[in-house]
N, C-alpha and C. Protein backbone atom coordinates (compact mmCIF):
# COMPACT_ATOMS: atom_id res chain seq x y z
N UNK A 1 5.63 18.20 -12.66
CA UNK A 1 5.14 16.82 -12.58
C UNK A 1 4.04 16.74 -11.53
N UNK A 2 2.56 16.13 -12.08
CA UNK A 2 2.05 15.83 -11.24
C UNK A 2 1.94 14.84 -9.77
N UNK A 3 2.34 15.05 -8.97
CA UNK A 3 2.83 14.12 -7.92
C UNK A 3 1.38 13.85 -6.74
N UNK A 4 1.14 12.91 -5.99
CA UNK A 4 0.33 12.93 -5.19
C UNK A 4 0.71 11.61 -4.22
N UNK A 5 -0.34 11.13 -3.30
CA UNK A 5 0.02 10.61 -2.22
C UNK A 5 -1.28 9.68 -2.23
N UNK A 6 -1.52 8.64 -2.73
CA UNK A 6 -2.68 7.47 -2.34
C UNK A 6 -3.04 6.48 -1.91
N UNK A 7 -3.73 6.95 -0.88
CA UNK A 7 -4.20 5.42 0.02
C UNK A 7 -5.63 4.72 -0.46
N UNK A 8 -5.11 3.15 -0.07
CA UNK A 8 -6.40 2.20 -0.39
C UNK A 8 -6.93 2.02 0.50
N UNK A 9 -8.25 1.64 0.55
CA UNK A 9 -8.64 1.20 2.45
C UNK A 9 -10.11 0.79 1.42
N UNK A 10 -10.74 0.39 2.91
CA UNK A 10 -12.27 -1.06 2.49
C UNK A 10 -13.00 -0.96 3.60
N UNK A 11 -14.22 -1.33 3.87
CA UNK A 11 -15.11 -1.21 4.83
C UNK A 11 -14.23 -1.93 6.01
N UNK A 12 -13.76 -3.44 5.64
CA UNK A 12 -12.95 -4.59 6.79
C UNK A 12 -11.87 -3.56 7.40
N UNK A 13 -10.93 -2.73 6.46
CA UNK A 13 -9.81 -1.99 7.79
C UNK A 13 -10.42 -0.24 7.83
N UNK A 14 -11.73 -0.28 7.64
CA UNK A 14 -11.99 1.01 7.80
C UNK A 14 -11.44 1.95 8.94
N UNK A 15 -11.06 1.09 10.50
CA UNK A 15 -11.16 1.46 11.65
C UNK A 15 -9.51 2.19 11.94
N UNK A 16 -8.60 1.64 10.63
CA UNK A 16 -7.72 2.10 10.60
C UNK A 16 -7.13 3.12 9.87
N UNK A 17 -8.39 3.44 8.94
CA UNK A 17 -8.23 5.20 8.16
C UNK A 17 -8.33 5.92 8.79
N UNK A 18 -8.18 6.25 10.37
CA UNK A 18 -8.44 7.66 10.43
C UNK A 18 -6.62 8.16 11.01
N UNK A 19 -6.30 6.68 11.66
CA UNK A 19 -4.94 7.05 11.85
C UNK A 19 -3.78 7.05 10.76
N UNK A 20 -4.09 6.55 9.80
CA UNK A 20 -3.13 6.56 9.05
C UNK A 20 -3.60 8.08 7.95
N UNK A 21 -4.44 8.71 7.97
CA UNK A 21 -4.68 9.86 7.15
C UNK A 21 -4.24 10.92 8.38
N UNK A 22 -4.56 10.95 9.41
CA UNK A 22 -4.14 11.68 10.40
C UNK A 22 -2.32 12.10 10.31
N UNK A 23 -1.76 10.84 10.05
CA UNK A 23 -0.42 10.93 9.96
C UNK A 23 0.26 11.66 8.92
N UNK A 24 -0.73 11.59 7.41
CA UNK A 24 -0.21 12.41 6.97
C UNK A 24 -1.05 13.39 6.47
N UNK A 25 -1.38 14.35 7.54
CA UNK A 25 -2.20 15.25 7.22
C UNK A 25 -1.95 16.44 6.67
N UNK A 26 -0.20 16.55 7.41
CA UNK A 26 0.00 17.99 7.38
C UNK A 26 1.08 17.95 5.72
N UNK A 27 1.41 16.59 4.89
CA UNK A 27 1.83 16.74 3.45
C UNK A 27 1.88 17.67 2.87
N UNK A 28 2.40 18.34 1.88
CA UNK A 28 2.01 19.23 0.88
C UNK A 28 1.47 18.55 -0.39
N UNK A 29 1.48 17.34 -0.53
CA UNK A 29 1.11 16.48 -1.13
C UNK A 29 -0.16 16.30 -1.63
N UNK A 30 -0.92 16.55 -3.01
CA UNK A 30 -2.33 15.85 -2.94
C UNK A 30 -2.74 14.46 -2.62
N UNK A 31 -3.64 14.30 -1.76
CA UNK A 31 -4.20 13.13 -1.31
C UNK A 31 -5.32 12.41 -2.14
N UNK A 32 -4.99 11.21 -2.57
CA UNK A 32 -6.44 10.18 -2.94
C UNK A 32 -6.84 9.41 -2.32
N UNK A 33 -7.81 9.06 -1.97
CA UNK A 33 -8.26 8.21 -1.30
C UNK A 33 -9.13 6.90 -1.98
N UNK A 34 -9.05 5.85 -2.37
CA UNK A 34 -9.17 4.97 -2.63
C UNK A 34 -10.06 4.04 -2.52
N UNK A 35 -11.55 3.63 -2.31
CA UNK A 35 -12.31 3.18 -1.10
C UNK A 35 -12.93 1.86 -1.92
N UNK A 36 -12.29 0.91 -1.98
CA UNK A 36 -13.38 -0.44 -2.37
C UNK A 36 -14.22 -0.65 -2.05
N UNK A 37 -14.79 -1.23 -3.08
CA UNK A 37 -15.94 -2.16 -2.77
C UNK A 37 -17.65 -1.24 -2.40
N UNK A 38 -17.40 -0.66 -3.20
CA UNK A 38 -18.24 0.80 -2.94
C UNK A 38 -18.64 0.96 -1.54
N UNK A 39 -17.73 1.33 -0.82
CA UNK A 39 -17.81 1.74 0.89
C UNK A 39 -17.42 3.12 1.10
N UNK A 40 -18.02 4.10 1.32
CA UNK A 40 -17.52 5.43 1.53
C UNK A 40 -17.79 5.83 2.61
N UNK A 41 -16.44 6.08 3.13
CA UNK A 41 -15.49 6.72 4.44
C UNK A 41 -16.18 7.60 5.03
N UNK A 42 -16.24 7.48 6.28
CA UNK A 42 -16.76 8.78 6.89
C UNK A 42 -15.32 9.65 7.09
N UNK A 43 -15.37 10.28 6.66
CA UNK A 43 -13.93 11.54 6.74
C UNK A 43 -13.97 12.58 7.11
N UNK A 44 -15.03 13.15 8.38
CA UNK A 44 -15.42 14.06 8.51
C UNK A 44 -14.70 15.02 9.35
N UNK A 45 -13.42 13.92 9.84
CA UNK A 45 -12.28 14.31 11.08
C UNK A 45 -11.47 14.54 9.99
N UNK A 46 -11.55 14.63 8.59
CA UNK A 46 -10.02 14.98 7.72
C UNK A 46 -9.81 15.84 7.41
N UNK A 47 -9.00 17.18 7.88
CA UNK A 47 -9.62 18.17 7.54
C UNK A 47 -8.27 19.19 7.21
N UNK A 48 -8.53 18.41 5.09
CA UNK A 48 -7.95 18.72 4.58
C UNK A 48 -8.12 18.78 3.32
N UNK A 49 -8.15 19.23 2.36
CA UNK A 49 -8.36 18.81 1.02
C UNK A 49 -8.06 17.24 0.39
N UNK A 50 -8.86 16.72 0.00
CA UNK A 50 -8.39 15.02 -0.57
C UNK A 50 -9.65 14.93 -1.67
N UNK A 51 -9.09 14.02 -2.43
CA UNK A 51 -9.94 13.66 -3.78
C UNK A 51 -10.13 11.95 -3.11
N UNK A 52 -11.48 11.21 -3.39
CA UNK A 52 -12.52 10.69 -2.94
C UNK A 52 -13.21 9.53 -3.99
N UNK A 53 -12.19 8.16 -4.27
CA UNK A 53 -13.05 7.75 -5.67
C UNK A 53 -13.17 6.15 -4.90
N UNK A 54 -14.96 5.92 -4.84
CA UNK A 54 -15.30 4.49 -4.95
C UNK A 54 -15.48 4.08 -5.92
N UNK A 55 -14.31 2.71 -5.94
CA UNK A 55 -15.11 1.58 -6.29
C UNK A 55 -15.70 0.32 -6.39
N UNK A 56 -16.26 0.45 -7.20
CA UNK A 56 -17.35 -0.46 -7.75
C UNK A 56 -17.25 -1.97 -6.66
N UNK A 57 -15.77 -2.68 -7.14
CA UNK A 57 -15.76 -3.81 -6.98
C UNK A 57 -14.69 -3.56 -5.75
N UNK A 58 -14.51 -4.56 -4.93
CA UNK A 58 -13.04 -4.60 -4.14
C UNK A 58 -11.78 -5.35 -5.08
N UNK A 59 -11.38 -4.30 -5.86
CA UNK A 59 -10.20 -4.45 -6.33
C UNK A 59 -8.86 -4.38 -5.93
N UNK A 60 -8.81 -4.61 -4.16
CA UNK A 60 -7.85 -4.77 -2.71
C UNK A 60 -6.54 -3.27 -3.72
N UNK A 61 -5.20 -3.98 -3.31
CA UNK A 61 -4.30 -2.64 -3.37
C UNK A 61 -4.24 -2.79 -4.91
N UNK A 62 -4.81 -3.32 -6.28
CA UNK A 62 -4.35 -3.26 -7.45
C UNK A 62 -5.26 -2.24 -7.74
N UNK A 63 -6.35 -1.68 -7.08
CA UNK A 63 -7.13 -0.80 -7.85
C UNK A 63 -6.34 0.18 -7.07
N UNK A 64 -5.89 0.17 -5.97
CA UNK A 64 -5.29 2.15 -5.14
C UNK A 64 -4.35 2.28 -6.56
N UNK A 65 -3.50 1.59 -6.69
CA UNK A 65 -2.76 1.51 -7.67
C UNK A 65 -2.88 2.30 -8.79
N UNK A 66 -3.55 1.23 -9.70
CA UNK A 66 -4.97 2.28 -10.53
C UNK A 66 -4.99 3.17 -10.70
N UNK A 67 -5.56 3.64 -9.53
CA UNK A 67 -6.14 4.99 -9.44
C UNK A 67 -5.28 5.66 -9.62
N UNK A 68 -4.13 5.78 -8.68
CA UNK A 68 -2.62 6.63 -8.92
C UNK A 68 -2.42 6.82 -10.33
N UNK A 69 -2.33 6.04 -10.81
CA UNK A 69 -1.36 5.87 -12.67
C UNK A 69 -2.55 6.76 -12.86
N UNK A 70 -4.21 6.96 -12.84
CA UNK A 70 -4.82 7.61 -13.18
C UNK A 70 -4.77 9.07 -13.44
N UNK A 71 -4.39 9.26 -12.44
CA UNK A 71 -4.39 10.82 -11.67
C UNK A 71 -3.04 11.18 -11.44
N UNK A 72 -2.04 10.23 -11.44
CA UNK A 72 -0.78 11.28 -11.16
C UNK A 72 0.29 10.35 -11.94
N UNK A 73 1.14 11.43 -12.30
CA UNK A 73 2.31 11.28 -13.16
C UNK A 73 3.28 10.43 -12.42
N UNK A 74 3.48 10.82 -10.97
CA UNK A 74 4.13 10.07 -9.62
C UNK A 74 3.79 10.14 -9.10
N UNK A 75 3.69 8.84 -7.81
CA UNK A 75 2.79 9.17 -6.54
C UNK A 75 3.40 7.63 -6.06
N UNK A 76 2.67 8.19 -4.53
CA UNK A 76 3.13 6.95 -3.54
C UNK A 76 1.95 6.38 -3.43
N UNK A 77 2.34 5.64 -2.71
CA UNK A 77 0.87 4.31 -2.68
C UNK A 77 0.91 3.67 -1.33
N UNK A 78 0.31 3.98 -0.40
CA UNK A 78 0.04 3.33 0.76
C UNK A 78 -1.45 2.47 1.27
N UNK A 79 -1.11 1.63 2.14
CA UNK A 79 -2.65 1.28 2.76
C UNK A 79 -2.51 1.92 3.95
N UNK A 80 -4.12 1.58 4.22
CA UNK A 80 -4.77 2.13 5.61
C UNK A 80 -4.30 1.93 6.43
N UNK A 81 -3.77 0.31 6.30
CA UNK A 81 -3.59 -0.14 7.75
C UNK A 81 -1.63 0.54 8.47
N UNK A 82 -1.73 1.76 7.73
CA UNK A 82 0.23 2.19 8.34
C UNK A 82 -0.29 3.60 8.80
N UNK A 83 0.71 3.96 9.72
CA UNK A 83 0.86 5.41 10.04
C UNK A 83 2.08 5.47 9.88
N UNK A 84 2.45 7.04 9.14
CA UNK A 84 3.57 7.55 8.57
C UNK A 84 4.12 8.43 10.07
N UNK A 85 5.72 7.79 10.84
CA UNK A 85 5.80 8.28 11.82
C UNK A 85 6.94 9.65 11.34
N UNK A 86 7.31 9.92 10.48
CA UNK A 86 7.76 11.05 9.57
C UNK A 86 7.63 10.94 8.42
N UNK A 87 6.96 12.24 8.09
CA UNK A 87 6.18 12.77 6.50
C UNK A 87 7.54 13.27 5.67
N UNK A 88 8.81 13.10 6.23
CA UNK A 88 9.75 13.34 5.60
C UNK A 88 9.67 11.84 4.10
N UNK A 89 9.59 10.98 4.46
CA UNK A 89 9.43 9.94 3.69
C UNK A 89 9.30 10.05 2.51
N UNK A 90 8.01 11.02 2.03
CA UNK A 90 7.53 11.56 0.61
C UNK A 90 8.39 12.47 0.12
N UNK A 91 9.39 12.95 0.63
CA UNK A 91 10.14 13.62 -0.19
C UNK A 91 11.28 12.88 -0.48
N UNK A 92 12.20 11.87 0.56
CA UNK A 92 13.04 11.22 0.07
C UNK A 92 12.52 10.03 -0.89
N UNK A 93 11.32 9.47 -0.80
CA UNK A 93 11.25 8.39 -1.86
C UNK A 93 11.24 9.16 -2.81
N UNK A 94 10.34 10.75 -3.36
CA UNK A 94 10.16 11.08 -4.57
C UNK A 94 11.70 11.45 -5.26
N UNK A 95 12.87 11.67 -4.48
CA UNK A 95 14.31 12.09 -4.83
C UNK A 95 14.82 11.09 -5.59
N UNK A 96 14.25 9.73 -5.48
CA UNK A 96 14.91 8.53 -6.05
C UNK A 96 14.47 8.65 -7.37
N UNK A 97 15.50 8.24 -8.28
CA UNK A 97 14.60 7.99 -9.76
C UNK A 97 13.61 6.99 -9.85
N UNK A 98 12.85 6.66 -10.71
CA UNK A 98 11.94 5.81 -11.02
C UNK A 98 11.00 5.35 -9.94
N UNK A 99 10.78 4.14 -10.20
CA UNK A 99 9.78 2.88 -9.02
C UNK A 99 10.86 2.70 -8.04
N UNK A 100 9.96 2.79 -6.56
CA UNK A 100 10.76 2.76 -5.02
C UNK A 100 10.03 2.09 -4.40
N UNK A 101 10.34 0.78 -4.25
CA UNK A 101 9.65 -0.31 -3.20
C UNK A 101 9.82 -0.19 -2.06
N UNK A 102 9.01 0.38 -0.77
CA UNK A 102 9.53 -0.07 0.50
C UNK A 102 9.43 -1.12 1.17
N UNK A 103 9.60 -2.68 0.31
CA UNK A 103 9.97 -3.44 0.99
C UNK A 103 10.90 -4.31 0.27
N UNK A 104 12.10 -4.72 0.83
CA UNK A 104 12.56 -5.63 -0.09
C UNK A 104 11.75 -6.97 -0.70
N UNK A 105 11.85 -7.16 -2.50
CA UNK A 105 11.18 -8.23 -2.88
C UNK A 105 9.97 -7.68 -3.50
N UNK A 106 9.40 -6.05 -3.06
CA UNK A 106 8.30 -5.79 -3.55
C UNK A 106 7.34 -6.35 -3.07
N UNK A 107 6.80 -6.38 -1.51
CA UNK A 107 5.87 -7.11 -1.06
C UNK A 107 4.93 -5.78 -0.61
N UNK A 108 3.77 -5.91 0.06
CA UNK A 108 2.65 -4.98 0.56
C UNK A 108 2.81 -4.12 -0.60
N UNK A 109 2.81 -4.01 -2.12
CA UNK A 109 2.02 -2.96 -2.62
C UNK A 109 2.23 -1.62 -2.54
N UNK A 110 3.95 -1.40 -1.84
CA UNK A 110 3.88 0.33 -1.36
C UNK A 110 4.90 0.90 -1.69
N UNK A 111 4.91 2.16 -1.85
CA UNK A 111 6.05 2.70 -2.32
C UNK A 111 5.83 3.48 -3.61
N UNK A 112 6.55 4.13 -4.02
CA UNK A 112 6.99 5.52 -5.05
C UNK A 112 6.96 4.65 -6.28
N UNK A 113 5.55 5.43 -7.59
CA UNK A 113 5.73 4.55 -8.84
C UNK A 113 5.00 5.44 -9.71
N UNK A 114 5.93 5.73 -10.63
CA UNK A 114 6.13 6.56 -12.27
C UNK A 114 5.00 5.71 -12.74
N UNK A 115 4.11 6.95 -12.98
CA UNK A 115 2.94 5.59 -14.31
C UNK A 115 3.24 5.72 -15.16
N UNK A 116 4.48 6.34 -15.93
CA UNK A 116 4.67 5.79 -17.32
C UNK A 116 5.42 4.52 -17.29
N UNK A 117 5.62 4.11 -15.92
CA UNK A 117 7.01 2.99 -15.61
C UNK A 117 5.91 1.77 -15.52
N UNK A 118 4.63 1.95 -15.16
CA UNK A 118 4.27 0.54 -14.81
C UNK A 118 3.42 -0.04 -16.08
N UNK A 119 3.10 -1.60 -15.41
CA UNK A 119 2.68 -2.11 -16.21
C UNK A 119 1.16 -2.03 -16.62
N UNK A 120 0.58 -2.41 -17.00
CA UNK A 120 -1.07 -2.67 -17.40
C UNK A 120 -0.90 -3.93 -16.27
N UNK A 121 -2.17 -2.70 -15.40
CA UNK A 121 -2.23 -3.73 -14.67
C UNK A 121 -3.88 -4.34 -14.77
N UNK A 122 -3.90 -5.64 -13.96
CA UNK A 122 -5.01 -6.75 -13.88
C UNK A 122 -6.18 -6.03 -12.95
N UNK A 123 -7.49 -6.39 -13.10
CA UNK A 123 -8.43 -6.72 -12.12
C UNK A 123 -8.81 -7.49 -11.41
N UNK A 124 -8.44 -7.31 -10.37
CA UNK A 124 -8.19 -8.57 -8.88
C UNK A 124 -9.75 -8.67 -8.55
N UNK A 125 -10.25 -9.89 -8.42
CA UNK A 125 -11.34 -9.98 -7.73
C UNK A 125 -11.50 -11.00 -6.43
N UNK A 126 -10.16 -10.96 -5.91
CA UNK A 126 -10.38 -11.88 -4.66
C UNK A 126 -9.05 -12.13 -3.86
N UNK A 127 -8.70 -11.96 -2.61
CA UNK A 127 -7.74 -11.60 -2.28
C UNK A 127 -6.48 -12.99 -2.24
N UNK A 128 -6.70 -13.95 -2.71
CA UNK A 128 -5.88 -14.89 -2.96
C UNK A 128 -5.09 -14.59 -3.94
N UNK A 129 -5.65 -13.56 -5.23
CA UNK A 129 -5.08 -13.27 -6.05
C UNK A 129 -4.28 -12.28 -5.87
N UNK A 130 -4.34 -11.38 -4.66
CA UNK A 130 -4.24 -10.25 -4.65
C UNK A 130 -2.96 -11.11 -3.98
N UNK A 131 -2.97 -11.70 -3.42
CA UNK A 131 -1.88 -12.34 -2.43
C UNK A 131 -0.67 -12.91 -3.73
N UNK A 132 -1.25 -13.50 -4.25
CA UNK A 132 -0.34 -13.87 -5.84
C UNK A 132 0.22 -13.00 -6.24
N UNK A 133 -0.37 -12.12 -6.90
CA UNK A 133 -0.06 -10.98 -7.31
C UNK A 133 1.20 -9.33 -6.73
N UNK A 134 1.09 -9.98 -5.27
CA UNK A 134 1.90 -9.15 -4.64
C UNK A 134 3.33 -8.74 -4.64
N UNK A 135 4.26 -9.78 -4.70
CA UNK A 135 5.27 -9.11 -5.55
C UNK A 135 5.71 -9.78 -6.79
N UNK A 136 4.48 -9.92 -7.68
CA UNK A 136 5.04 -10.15 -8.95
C UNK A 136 4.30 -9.38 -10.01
N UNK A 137 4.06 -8.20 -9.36
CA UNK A 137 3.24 -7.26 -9.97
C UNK A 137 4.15 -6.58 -11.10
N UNK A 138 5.93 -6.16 -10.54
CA UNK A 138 6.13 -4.92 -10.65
C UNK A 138 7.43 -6.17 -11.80
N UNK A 139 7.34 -7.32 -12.03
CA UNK A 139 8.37 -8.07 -12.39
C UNK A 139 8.34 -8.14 -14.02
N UNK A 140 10.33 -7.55 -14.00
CA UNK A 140 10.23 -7.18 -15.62
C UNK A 140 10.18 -5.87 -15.91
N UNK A 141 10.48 -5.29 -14.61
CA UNK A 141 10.06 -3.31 -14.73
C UNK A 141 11.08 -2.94 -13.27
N UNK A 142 11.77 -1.90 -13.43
CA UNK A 142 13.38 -1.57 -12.61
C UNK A 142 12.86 -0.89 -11.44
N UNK A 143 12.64 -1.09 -10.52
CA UNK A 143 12.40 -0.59 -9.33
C UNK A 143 13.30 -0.56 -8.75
N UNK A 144 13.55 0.63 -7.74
CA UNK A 144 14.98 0.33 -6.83
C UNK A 144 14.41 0.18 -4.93
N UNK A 145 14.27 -0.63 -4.26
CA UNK A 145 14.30 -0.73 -2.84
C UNK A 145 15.13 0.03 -1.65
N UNK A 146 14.24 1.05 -1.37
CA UNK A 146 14.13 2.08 -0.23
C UNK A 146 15.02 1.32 0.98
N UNK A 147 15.69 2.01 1.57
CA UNK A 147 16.18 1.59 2.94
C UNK A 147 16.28 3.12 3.43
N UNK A 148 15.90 2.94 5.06
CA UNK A 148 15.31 1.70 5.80
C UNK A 148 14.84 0.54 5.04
N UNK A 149 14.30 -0.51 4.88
CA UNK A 149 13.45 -1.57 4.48
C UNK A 149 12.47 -1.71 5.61
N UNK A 150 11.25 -1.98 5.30
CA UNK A 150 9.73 -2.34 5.80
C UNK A 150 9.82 -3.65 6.12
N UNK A 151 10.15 -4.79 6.67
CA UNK A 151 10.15 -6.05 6.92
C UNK A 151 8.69 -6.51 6.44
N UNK A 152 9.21 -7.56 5.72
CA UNK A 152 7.84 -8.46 5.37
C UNK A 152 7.24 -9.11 6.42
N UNK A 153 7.72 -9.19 7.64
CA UNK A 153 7.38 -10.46 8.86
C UNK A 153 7.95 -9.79 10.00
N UNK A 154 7.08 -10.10 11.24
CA UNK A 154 7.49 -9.68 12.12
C UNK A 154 7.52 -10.66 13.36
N UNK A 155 7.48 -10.96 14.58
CA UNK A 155 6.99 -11.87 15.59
C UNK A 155 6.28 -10.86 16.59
N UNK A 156 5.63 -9.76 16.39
CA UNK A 156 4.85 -9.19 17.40
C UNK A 156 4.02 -8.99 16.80
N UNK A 157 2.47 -9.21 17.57
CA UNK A 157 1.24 -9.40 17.30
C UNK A 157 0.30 -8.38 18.02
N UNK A 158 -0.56 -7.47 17.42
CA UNK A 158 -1.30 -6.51 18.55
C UNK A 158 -2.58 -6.91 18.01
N UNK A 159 -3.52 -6.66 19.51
CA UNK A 159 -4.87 -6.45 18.76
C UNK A 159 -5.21 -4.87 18.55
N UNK A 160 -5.45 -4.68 17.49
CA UNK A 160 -5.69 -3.12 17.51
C UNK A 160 -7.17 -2.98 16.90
N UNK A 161 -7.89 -1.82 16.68
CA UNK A 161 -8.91 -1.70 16.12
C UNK A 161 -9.75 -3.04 16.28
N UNK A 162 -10.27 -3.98 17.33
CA UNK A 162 -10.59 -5.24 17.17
C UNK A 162 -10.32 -6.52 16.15
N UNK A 163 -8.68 -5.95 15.48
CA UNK A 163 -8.17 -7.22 14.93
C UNK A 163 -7.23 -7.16 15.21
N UNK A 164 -6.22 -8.76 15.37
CA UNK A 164 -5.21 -9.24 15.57
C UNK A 164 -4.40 -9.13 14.37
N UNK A 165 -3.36 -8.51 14.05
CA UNK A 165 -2.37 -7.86 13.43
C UNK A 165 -0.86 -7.84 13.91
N UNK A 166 0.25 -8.69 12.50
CA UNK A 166 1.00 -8.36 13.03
C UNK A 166 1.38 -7.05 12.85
N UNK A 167 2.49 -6.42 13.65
CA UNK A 167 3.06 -5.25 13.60
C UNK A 167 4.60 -5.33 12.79
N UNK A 168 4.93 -4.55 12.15
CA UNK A 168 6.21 -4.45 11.43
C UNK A 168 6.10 -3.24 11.35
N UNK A 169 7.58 -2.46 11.12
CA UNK A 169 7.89 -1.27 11.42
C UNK A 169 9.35 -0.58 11.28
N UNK A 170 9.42 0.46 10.77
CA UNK A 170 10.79 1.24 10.57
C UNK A 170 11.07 2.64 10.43
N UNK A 171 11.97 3.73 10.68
CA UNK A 171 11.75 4.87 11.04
C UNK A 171 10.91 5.66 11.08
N UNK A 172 10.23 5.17 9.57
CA UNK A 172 9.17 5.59 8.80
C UNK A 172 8.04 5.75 9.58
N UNK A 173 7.38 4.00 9.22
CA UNK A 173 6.49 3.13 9.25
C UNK A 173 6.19 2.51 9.95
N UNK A 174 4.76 2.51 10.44
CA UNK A 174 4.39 1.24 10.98
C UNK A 174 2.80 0.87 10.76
N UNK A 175 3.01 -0.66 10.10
CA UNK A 175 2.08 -0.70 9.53
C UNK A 175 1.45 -2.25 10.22
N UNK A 176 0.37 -2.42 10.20
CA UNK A 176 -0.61 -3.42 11.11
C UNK A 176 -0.74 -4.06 10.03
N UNK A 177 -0.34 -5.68 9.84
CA UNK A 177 -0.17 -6.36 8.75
C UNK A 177 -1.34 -7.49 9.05
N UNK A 178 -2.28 -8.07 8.41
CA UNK A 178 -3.58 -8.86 8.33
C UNK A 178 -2.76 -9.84 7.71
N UNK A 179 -3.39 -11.07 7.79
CA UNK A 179 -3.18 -12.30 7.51
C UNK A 179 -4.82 -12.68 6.67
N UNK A 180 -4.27 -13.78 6.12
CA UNK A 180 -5.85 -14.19 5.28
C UNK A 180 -5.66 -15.69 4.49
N UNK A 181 -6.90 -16.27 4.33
CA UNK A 181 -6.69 -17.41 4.21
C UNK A 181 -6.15 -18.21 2.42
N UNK A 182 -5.04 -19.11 2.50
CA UNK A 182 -4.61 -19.34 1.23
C UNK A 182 -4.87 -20.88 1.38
N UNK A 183 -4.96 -21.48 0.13
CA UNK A 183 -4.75 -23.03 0.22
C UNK A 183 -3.66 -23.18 0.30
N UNK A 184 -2.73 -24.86 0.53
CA UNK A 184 -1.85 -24.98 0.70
C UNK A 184 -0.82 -24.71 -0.17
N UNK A 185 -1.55 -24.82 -1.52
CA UNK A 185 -0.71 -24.69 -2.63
C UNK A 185 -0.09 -23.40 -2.91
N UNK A 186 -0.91 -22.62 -2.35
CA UNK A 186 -0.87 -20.93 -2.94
C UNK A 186 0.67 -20.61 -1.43
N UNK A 187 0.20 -21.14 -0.32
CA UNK A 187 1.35 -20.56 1.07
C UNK A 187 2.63 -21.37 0.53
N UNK A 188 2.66 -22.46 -0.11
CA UNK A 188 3.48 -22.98 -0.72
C UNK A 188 4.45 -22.37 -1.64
N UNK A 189 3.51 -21.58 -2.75
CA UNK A 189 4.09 -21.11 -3.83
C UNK A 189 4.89 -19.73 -3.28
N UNK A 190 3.85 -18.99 -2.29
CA UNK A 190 4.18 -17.52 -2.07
C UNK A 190 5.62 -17.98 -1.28
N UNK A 191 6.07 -18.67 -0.43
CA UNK A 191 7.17 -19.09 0.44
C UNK A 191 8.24 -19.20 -0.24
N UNK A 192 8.07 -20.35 -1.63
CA UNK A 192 9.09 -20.25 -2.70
C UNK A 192 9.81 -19.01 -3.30
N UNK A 193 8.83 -17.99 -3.31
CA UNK A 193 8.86 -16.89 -4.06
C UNK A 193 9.52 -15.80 -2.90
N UNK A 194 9.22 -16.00 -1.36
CA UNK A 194 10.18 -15.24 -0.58
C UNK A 194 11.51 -15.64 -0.44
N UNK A 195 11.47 -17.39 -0.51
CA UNK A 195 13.15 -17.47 -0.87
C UNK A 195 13.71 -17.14 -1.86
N UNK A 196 12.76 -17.30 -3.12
CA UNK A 196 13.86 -16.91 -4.20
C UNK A 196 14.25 -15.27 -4.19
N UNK A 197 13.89 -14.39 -3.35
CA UNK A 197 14.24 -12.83 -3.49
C UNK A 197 14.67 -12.84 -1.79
N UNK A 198 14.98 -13.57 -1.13
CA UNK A 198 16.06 -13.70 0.04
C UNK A 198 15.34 -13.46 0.59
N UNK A 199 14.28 -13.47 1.10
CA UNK A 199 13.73 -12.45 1.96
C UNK A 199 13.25 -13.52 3.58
């Protein structure tokens, strides 16, 4: 089975690709790299074999996505903005059968996913949608949720890379979480949608 390991990232969290590829450098894993919005990475500190695809549009985490089902039979799916604090991770999510969310509810986009398991997915062109879209991507299709669990929310705030980010985090993981702007209707709807999956 073809298996691999793919991250999304964008010119806005560029500052945070070098630590989160750093982390998992030493994988046995093939690496993709993901780069919206036709912005290409300086990667000149990566120094490792990785496959390299811009595009076109900023299609945020539905195109890393994408790309995966493209190129690999299974694969994980991370963003930029995490460092993997043990690379053990990729082997216990790949042990699980099927789709492996690491967060309860299916939120941030991450985690272990069979492309014969997923759906046809959409072209996002704007991150409100992308915000919609976040855990109701995978709904209607059997995923099972990883523990540890990744917390959706945290109350600690860092500035890192010159943005304010919260922090959330677990044996694993820790990943610098961005905030972005929704109308009322949309923080409304997404809130509904964290109570109805407990979260």
């Amino acid at each position: 089975m073809k298996r691999g390991i793919v991250i999304t990232t964008s010119a806005y969290t560029s500052a945070f690709l070098k630590d989160c590829l750093q982390s998992i450098e030493k994988t046995p894993y093939p690496i993709l790299i993901l780069s919206n919005d036709k912005y290409t990475p300086d990667l000149s500190y990566f120094n490792r074999q990785y496959d390299l695809v811009i595009n076109e549009q900023n299609g945020w985490e539905i195109a890393g996505i994408q790309a995966g089902k493209e190129k690999f039979e299974d694969f994980i799916h991370l963003m930029d903005t995490i460092v993997v604090k043990d690379i053990s991770l990729f082997d216990k999510l790949f042990e699980i059968d099927g789709n492996v969310v690491l967060t309860h509810g299916n939120f941030h986009y991450m985690g272990r996913f069979v492309s014969s398991e997923l759906p046809n997915l959409p072209i996002v062109h704007d991150k409100a949608t992308a915000i919609m879209l976040e855990c109701r991507w995978l709904d209607g299709y059997k995923f099972t949720e990883f523990e540890p669990n990744l917390p959706v929310h945290s109350l600690k705030w860092v500035m890192i890379h010159g943005q304010n980010r919260m922090e959330i985090s677990n044996q694993y993981i820790t990943k610098w979480k961005g905030t972005a702007f929704i109308n009322s209707a949309q923080y409304k709807e997404l809130q509904e949608e964290a109570l109805r999956k407990n979260l």
